[in-house]
C-alpha atoms as a PDB file:
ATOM      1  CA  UNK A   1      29.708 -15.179  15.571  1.00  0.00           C
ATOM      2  CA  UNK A   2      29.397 -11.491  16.035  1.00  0.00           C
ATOM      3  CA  UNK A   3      28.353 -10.875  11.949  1.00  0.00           C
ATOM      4  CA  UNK A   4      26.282 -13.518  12.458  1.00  0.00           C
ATOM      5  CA  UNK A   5      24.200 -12.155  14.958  1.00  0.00           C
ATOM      6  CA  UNK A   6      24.140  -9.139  13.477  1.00  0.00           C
ATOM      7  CA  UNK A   7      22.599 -10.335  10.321  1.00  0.00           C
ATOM      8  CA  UNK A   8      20.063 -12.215  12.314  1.00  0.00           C
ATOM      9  CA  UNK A   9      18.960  -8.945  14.531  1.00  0.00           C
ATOM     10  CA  UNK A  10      18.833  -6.849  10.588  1.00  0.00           C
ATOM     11  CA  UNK A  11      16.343  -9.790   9.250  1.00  0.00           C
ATOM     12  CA  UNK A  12      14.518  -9.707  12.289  1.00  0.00           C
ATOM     13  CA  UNK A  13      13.638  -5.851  12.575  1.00  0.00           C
ATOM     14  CA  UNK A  14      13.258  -5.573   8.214  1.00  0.00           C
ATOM     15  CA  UNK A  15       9.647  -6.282   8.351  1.00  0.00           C
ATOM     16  CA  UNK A  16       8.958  -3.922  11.157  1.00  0.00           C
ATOM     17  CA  UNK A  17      10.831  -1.190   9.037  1.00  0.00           C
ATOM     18  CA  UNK A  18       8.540  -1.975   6.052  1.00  0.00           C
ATOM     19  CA  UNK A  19       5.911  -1.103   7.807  1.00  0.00           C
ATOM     20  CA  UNK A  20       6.914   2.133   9.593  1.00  0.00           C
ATOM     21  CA  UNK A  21       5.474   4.793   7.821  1.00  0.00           C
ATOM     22  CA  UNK A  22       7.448   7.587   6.520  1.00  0.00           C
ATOM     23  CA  UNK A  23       6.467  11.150   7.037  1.00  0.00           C
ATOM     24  CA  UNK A  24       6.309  12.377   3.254  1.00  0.00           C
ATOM     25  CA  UNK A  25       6.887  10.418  -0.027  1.00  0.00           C
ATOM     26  CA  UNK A  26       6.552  11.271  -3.266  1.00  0.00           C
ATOM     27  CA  UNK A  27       6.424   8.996  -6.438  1.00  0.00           C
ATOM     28  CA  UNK A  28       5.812   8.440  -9.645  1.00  0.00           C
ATOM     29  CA  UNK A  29       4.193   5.596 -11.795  1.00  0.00           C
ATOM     30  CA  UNK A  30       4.532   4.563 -15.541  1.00  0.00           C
ATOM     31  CA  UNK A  31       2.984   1.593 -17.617  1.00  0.00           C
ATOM     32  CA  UNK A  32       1.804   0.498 -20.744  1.00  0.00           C
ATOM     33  CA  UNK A  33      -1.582  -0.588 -21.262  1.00  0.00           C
ATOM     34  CA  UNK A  34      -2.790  -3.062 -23.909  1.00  0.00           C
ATOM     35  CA  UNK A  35      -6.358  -2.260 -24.196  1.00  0.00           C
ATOM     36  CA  UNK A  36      -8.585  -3.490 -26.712  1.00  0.00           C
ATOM     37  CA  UNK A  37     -12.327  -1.698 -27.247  1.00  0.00           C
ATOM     38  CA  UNK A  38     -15.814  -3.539 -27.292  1.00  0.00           C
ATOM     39  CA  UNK A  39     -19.305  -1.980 -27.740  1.00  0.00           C
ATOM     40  CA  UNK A  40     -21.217   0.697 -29.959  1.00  0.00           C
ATOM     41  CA  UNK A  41     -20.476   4.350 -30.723  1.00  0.00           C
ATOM     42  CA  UNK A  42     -23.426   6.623 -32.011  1.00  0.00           C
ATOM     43  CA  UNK A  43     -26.409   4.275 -31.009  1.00  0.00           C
ATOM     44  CA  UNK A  44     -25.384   1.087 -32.565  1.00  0.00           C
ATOM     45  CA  UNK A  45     -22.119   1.491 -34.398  1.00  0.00           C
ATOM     46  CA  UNK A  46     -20.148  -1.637 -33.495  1.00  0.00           C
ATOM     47  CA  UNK A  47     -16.373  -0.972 -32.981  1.00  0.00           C
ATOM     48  CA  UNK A  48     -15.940  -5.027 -33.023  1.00  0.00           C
ATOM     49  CA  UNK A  49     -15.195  -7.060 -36.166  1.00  0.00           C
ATOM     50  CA  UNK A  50     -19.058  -6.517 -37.116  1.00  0.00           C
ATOM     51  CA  UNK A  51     -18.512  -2.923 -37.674  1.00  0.00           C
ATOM     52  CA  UNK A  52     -15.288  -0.574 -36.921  1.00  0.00           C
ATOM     53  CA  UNK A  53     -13.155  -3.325 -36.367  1.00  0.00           C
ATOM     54  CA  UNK A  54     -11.010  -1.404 -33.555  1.00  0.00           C
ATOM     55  CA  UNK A  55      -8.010  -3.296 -33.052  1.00  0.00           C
ATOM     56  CA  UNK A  56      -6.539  -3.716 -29.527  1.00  0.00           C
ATOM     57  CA  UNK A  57      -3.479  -1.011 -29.135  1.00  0.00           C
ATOM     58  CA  UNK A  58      -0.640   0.157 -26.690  1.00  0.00           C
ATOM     59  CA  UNK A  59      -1.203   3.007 -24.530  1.00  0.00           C
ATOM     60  CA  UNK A  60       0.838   4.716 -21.912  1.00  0.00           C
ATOM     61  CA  UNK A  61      -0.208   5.588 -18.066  1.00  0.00           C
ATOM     62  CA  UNK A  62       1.819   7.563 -16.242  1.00  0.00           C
ATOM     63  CA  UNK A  63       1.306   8.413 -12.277  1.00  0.00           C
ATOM     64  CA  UNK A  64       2.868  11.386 -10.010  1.00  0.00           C
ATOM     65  CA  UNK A  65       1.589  11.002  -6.163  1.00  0.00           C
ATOM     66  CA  UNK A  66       2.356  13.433  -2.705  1.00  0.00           C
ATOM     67  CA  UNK A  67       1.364  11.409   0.286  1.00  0.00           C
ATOM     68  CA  UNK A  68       1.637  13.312   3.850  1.00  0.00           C
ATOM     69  CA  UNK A  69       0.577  12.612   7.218  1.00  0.00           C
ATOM     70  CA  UNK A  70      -1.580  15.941   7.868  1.00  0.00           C
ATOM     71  CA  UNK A  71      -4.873  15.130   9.105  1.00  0.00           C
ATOM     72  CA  UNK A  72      -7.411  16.769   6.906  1.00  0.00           C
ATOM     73  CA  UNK A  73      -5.434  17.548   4.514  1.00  0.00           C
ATOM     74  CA  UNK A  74      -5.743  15.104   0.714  1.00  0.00           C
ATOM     75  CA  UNK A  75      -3.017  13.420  -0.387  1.00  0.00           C
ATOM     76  CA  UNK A  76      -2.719  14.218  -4.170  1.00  0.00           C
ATOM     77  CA  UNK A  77      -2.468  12.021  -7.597  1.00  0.00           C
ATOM     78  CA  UNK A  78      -1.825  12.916 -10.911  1.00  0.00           C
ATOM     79  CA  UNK A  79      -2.553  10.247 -13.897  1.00  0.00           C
ATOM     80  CA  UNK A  80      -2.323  10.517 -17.098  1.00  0.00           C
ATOM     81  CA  UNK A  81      -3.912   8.100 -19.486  1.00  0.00           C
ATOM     82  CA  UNK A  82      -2.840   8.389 -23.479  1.00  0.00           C
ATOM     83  CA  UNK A  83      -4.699   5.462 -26.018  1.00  0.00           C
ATOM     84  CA  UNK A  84      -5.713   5.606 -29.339  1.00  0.00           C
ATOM     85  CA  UNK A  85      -7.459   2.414 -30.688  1.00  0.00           C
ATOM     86  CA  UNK A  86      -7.532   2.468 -34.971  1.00  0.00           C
ATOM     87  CA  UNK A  87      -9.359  -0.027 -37.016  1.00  0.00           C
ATOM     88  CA  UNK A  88     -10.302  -1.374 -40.726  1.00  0.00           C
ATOM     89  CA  UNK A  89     -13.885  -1.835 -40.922  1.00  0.00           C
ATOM     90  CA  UNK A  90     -16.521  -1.702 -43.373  1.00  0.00           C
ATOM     91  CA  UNK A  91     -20.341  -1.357 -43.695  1.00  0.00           C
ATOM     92  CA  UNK A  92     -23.230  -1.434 -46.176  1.00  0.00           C
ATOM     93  CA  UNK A  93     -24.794   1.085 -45.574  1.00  0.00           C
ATOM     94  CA  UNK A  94     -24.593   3.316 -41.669  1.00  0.00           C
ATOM     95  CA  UNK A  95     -24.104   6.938 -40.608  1.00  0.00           C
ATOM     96  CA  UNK A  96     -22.082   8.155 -37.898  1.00  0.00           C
ATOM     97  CA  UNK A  97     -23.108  11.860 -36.515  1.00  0.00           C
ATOM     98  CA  UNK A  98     -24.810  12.564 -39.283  1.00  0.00           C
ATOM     99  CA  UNK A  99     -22.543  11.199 -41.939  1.00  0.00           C
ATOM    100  CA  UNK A 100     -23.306   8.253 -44.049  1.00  0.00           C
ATOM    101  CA  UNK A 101     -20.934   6.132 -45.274  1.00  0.00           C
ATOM    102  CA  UNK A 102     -21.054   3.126 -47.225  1.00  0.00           C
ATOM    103  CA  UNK A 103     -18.142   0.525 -48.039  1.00  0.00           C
ATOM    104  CA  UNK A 104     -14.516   0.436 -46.676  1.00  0.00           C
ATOM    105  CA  UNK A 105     -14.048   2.611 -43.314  1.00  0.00           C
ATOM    106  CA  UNK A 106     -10.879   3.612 -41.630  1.00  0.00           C
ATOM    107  CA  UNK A 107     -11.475   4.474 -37.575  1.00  0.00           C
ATOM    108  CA  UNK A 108      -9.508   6.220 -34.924  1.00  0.00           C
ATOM    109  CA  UNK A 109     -10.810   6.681 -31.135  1.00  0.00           C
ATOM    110  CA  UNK A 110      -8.713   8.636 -28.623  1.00  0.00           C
ATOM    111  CA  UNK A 111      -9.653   8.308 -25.655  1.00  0.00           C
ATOM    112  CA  UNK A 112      -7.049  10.180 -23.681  1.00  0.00           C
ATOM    113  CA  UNK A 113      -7.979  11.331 -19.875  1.00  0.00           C
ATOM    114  CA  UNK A 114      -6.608  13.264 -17.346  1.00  0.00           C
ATOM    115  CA  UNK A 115      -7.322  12.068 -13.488  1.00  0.00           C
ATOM    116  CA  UNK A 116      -6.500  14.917 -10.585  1.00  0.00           C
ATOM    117  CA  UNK A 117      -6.946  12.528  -7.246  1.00  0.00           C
ATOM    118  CA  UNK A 118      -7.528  13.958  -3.595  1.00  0.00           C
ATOM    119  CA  UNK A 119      -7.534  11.337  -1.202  1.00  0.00           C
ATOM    120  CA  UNK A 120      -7.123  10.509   2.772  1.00  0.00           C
ATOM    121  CA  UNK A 121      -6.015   7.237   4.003  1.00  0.00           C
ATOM    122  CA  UNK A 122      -7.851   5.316   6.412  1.00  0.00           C
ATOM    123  CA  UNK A 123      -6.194   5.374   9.760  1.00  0.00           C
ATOM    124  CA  UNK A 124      -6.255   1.556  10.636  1.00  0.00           C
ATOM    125  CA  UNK A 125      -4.290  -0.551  13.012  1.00  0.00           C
ATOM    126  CA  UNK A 126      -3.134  -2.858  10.680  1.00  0.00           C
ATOM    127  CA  UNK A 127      -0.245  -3.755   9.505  1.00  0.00           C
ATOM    128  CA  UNK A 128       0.211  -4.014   5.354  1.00  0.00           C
ATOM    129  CA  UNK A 129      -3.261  -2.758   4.979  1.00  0.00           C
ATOM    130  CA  UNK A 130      -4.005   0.745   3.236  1.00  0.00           C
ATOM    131  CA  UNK A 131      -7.283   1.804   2.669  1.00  0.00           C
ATOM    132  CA  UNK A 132      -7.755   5.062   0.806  1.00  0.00           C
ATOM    133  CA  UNK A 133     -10.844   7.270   0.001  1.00  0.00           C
ATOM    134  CA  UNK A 134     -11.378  10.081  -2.058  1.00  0.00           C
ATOM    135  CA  UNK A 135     -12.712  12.122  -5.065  1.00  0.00           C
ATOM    136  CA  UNK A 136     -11.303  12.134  -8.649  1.00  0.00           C
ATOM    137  CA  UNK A 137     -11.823  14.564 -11.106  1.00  0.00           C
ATOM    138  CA  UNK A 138     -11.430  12.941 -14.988  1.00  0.00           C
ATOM    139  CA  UNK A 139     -10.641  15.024 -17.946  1.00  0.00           C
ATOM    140  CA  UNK A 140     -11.713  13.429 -21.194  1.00  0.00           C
ATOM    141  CA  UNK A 141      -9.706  15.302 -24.330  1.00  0.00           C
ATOM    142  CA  UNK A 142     -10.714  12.842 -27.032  1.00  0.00           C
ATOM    143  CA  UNK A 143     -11.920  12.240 -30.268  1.00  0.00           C
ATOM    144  CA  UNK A 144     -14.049   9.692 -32.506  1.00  0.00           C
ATOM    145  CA  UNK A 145     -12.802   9.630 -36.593  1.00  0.00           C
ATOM    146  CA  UNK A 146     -14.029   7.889 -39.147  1.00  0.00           C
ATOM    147  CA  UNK A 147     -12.767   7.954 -42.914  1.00  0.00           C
ATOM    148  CA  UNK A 148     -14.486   6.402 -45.535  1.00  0.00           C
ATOM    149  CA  UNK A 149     -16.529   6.897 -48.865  1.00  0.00           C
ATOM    150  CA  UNK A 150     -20.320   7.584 -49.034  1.00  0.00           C
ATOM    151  CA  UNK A 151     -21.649   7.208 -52.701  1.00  0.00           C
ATOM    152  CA  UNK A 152     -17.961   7.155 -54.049  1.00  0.00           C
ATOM    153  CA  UNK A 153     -16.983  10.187 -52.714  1.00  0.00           C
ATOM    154  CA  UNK A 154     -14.528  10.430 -49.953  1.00  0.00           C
ATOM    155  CA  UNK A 155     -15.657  11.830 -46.839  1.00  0.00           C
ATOM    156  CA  UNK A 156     -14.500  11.876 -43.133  1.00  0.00           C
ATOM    157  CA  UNK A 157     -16.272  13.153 -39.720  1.00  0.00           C
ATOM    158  CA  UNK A 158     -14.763  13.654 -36.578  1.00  0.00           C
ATOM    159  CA  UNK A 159     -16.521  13.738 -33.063  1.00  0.00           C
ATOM    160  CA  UNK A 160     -14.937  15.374 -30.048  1.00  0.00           C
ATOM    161  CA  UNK A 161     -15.141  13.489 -27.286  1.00  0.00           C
ATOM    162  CA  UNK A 162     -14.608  15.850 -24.356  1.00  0.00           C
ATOM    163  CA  UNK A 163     -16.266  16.223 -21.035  1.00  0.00           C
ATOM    164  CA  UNK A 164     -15.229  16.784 -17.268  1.00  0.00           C
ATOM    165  CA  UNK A 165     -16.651  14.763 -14.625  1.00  0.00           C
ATOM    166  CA  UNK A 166     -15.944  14.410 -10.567  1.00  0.00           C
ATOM    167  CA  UNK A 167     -16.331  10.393  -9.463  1.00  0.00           C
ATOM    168  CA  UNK A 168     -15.712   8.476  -6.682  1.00  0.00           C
ATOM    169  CA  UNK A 169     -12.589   7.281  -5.656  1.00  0.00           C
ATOM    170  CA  UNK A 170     -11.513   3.850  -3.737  1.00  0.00           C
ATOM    171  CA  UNK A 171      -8.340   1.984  -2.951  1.00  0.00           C
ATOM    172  CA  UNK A 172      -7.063  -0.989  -1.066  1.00  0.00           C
ATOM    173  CA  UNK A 173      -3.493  -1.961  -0.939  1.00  0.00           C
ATOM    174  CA  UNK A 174      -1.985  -5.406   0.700  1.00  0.00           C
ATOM    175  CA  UNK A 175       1.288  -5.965   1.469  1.00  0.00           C
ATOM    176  CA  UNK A 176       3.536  -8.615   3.064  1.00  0.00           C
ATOM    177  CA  UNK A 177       7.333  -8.328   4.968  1.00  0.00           C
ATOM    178  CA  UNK A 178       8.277 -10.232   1.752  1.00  0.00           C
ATOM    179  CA  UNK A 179       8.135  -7.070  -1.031  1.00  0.00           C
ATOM    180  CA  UNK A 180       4.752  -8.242  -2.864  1.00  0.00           C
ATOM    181  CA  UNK A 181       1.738  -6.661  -2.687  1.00  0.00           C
ATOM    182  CA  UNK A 182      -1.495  -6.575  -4.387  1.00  0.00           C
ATOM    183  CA  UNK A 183      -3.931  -3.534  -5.059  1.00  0.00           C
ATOM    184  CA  UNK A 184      -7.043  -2.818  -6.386  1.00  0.00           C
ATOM    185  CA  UNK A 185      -9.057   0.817  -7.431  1.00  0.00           C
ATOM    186  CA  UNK A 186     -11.805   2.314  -8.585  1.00  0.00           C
ATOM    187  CA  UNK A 187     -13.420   5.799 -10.032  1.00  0.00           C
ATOM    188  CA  UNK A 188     -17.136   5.467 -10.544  1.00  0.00           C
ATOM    189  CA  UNK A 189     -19.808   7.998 -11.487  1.00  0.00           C
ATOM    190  CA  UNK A 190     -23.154   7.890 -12.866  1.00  0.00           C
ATOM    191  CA  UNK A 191     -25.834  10.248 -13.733  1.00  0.00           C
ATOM    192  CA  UNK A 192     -29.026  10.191 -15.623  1.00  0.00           C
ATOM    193  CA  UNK A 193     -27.931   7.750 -18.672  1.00  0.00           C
ATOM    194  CA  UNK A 194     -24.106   8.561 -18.143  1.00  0.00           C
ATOM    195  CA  UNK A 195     -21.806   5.893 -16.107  1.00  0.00           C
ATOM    196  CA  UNK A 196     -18.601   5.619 -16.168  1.00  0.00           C
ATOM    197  CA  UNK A 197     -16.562   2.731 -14.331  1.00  0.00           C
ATOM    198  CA  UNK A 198     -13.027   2.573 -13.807  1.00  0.00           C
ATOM    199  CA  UNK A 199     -11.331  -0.479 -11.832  1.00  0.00           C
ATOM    200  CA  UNK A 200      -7.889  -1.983 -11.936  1.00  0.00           C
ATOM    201  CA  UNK A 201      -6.174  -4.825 -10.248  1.00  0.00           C
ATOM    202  CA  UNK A 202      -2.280  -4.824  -9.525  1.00  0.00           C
ATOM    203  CA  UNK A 203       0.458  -7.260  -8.596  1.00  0.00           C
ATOM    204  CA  UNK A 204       3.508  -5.708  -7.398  1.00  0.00           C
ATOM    205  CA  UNK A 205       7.237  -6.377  -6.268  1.00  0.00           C
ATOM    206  CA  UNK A 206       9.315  -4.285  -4.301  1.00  0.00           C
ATOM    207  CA  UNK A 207      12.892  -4.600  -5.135  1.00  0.00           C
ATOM    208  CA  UNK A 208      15.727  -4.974  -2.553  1.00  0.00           C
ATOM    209  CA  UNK A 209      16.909  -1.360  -3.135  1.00  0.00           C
ATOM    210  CA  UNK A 210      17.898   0.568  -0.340  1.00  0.00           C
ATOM    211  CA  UNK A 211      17.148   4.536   0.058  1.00  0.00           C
ATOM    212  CA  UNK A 212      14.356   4.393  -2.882  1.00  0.00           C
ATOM    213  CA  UNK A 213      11.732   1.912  -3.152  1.00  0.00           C
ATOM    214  CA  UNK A 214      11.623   0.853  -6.868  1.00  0.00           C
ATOM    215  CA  UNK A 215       8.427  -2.009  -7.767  1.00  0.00           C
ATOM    216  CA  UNK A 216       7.529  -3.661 -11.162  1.00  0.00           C
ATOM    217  CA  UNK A 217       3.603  -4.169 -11.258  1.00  0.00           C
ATOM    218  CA  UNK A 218       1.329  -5.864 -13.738  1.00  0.00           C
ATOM    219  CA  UNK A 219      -2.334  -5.883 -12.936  1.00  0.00           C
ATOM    220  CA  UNK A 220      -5.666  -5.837 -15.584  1.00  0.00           C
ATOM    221  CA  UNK A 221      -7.388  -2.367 -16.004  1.00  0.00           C
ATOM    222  CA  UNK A 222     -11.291  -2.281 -17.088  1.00  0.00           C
ATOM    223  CA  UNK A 223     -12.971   0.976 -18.104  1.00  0.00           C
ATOM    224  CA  UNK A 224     -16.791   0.887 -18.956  1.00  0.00           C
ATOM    225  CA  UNK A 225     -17.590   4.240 -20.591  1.00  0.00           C
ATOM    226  CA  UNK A 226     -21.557   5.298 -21.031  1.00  0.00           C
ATOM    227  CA  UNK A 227     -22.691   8.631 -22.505  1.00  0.00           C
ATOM    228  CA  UNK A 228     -25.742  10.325 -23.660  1.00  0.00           C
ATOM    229  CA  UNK A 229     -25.635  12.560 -27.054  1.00  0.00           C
ATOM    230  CA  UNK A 230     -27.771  15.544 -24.711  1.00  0.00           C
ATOM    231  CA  UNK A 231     -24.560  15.263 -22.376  1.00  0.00           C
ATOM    232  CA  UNK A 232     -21.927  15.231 -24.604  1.00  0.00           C
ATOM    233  CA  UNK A 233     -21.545  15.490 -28.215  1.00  0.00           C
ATOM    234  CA  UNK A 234     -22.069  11.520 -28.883  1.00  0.00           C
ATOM    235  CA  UNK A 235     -23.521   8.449 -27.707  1.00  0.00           C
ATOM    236  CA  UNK A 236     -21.262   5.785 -26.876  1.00  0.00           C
ATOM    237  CA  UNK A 237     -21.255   2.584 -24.946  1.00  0.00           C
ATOM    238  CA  UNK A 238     -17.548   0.857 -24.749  1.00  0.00           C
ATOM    239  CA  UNK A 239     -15.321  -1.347 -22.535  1.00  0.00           C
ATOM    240  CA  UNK A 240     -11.571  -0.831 -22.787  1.00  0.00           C
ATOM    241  CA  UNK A 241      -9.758  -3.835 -21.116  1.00  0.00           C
ATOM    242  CA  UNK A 242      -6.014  -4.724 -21.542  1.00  0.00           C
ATOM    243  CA  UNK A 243      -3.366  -5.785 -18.945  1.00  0.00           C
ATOM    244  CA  UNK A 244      -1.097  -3.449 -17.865  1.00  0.00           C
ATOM    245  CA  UNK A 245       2.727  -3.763 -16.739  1.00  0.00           C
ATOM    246  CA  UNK A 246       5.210  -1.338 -15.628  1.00  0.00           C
ATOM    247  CA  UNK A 247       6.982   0.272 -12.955  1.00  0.00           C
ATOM    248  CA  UNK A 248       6.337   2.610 -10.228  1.00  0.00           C
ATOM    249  CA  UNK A 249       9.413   4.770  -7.572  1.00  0.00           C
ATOM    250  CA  UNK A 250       8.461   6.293  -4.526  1.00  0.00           C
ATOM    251  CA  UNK A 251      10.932   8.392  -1.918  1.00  0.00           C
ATOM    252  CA  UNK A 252      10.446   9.078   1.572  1.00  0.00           C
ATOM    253  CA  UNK A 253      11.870  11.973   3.890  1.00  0.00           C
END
């Protein structure tokens, strides 16, 4: 009768421990993202089956977050986004930068990024409900290639695409006393004919592990990338979209 109880009164006070709110944690975040490219590079070059012929492709994200109750004071997340989207393409006659080419092409965009986060959460009376709000600052360290022949001779050209860029930052987070949650972000910035857009949408489970909270989390991930050639050194209008699943493990103290 006694363990009985007892395991009543521990089910009783678990969801009010789920939400108490430790006073530091620290984490970490890793996924794989199948992302597949739509749109134009330099003005009209289609990276679809009409032109490029990008192919959709595996890349990694991987996540390192301090969270603190200071007032004033950001919380701070790290991501790091490596994809590289290659394709088989051919044309009858284009140029890209410059370049012409003419017959069988052979493409490779990497569009690796760096994200540094600072963010404050919002303090609301609610339990399972996280609202955060902050600024990101996105590190593009990329590159556009594309191999081919032009006139039967073979040439190649390759486009850095790097710039640095501050954007907005946005997150809400739901959870429930039963270990599943759902979240959803976004980075946005635009200026003069430059946008970018940045959202993703996650479904999460936290495990029945005690001392360390350990979730696995699927969710979609759409980034809309606009640039202008006076900006940066090419003009380029793409969506990257893919589903995303991994993992993500987070300690308190």
């Amino acid at each position: 009768m006694k363990k009985t109880a007892l395991a009543a009164a521990i089910l009783a006070m678990a969801p009010v421990a789920a939400q108490a709110d430790l006073l530091f944690t620290v984490g970490a975040k890793a996924s794989v993202w199948n992302a597949e490219a739509t749109g134009q590079l330099d003005d009209g070059l289609s990276v679809e089956k009409d032109g490029l012929n990008l192919d959709s492709d595996n890349g990694n994200q991987i996540t390192v977050f301090f969270e603190h109750p200071l007032p004033f004071i950001p919380n701070v997340k790290l991501k790091q986004t490596a994809l590289e989207v290659e394709g088989d393409g051919a044309f009858t006659i284009a140029d890209f930068d410059g370049q012409s080419f003419d017959g069988a092409v052979n493409t490779a965009v990497d569009l690796a990024h760096t994200d540094l986060t600072l963010y404050w959460g919002l303090p609301l009376p609610l339990p399972y409900i996280d609202i955060n709000f902050g600024l990101t600052a996105r590190q593009f360290d990329g590159s556009a290639t594309i191999t081919g022949t032009d006139n039967g001779f073979a040439v190649s050209k390759s486009v850095d695409l790097d710039l640095t860029l501050p954007m907005a930052y946005g997150e809400v987070k739901v959870g429930t006393p039963f270990g599943i949650y759902a979240a959803a972000d976004v980075n946005y910035i635009g200026f003069g004919d430059n946008k970018i857009t940045d959202m993703s949408a996650t479904l999460g489970y936290d495990l029945p592990i005690p001392v360390v909270d350990i979730a696995l989390e699927g969710g979609y991930r759409s980034l809309s990338l606009q640039t202008d050639s006076s900006d940066v050194d090419i003009d380029a209008d793409m969506d990257i979209k893919g589903a995303f699943f991994g993992a993500s493990l987070s300690l308190g103290f």
